[in-house]
Protein backbone atom coordinates (compact mmCIF):
# COMPACT_ATOMS: atom_id res chain seq x y z
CA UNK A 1 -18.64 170.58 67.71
CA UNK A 2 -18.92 166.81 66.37
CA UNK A 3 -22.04 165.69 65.58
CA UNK A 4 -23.15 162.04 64.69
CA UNK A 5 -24.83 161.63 61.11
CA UNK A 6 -25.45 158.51 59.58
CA UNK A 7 -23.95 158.24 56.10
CA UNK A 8 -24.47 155.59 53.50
CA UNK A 9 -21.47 152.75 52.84
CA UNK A 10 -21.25 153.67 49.58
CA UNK A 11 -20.44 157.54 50.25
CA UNK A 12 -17.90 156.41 53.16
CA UNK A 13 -15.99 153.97 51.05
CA UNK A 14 -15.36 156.69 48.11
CA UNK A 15 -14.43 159.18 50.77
CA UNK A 16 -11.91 156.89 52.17
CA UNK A 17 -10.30 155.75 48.61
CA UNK A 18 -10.32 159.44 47.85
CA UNK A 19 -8.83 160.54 50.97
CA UNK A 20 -6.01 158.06 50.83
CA UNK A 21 -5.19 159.23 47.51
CA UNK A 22 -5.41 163.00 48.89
CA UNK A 23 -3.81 162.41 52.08
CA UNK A 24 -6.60 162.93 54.09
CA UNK A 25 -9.02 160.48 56.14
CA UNK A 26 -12.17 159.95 55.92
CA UNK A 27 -14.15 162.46 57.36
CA UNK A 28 -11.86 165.00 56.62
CA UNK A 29 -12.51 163.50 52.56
CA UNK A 30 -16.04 164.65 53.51
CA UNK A 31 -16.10 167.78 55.05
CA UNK A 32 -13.55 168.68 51.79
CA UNK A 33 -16.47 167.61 49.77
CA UNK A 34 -19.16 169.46 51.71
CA UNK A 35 -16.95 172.63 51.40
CA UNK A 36 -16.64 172.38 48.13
CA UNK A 37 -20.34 171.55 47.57
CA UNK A 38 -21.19 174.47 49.52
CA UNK A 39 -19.07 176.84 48.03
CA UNK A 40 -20.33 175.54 44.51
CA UNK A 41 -23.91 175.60 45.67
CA UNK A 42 -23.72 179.13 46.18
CA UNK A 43 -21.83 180.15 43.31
CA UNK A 44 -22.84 177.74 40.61
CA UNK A 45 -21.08 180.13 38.23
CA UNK A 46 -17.73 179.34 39.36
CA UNK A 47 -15.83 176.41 38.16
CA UNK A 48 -14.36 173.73 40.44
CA UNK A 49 -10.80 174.19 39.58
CA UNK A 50 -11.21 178.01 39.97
CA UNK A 51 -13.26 177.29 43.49
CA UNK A 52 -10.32 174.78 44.30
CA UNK A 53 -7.17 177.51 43.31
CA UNK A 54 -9.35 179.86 45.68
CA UNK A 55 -8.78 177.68 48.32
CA UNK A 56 -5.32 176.77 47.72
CA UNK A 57 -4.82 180.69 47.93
CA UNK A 58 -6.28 181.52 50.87
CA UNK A 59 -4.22 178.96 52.95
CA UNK A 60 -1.42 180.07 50.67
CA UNK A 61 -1.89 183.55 52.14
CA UNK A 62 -2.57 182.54 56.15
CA UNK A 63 0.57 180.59 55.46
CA UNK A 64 2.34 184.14 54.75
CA UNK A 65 3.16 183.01 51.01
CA UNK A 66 2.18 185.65 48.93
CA UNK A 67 3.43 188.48 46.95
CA UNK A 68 2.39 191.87 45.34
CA UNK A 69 0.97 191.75 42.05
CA UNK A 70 2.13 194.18 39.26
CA UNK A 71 -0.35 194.78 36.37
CA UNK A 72 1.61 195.65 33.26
């Protein structure tokens, strides 16, 4: 469901340098940062590059790209 929220310039012009950079427009810039602030919100333990690389995983795995893991 969309919803209609008013944002200020400032926030909407980094998003949309960001998500150029990223590949991504604008809103979708957001919502990545609202994830991520979410997810670090409630687990301010947790660095952002391990919070990112558990992203990356779990599309990694609905993508079918994974692999058992040995321990040696």
């Amino acid at each position: 469901m969309a919803t209609a929220v008013k944002l200020s310039s400032e926030l909407v012009r980094d998003a949309s340098i960001n998500g150029r950079a990223q590949h991504r427009s604008t809103p979708k810039q957001i919502e990545y940062w609202a994830r991520i602030g979410k997810i670090a919100d409630e687990n301010p333990d947790l660095p952002l590059g391990f919070i990112k690389g558990i992203l990356v995983g779990m599309e990694e795995a609905k993508a079918g790209d994974v692999s058992e893991y040995t321990f040696e």
